[in-house]
Protein backbone atom coordinates (compact mmCIF):
# COMPACT_ATOMS: atom_id res chain seq x y z
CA UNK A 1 -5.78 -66.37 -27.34
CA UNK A 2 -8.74 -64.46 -25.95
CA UNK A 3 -9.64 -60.66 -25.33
CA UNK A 4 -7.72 -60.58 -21.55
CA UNK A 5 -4.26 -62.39 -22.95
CA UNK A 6 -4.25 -60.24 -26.05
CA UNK A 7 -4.66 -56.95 -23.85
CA UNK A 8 -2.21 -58.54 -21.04
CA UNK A 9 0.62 -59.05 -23.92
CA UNK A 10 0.32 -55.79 -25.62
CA UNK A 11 0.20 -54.19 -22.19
CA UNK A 12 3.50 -56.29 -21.63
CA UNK A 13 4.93 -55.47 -24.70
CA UNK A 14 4.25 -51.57 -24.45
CA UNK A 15 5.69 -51.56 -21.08
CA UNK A 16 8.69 -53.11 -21.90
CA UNK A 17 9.18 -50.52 -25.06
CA UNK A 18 8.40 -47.76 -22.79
CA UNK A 19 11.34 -49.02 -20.68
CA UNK A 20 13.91 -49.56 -23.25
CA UNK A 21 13.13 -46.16 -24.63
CA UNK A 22 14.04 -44.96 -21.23
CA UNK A 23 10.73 -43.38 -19.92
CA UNK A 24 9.04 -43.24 -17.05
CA UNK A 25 5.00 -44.15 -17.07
CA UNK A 26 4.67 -40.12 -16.48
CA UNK A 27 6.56 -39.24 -18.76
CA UNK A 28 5.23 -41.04 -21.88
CA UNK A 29 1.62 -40.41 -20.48
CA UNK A 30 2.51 -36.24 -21.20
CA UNK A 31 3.77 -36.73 -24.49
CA UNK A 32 0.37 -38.69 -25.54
CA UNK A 33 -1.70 -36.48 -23.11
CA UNK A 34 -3.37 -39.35 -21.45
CA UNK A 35 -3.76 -39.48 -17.37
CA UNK A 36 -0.87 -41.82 -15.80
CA UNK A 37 -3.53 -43.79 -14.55
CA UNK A 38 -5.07 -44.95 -17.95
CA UNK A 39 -1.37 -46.15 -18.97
CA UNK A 40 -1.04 -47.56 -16.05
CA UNK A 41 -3.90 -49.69 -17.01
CA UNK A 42 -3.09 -50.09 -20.14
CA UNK A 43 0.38 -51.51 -19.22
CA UNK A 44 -0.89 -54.10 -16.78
CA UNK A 45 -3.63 -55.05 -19.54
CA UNK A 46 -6.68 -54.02 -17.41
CA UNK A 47 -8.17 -51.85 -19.83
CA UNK A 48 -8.45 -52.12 -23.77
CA UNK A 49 -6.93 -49.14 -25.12
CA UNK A 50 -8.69 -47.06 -27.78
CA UNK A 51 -6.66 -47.44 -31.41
CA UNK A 52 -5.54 -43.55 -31.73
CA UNK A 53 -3.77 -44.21 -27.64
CA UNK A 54 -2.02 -47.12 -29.31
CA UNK A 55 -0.64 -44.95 -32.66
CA UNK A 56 -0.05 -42.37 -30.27
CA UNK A 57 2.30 -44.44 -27.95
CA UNK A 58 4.00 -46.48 -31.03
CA UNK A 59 4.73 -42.93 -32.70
CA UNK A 60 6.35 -41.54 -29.57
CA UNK A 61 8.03 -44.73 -28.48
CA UNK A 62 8.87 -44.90 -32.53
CA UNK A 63 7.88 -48.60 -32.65
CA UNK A 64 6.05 -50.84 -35.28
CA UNK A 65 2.78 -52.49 -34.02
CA UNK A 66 4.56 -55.46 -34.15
CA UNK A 67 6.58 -54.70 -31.39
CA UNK A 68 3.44 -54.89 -29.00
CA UNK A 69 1.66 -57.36 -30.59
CA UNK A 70 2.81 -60.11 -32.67
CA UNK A 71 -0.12 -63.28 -33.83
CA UNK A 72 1.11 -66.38 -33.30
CA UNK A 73 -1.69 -67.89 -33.95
């Protein structure tokens, strides 16, 4: 898997946990105080995602890092 698929699935993966927790993109942006736009890109895996953003939106959507991202390789 290279750099782009990784970042697409975890992008995938965060969105999806963002919407089974029941938050908007807004929303979970203000709780980790980054701009919507970032998590935007983020989401849509356009932009690789410093590690303390990803802590910060497992601890708020209280998810493992296995939820995002799982190696199946």
């Amino acid at each position: 898997m290279n750099e782009k698929e990784i970042l697409m699935e975890i992008g995938r993966n965060i969105c999806a946990e963002r919407n089974r927790a029941r938050l908007s993109q807004e929303a979970l942006a203000e709780k980790i105080s980054m701009n919507v736009r970032n998590l935007g890109r983020i989401e849509r895996g356009e932009s690789n995602a410093k590690i303390t953003n990803i802590i910060a939106i497992m601890k708020v959507l209280n998810i493992p890092f296995e939820a995002i991202y799982k190696d199946t390789e």
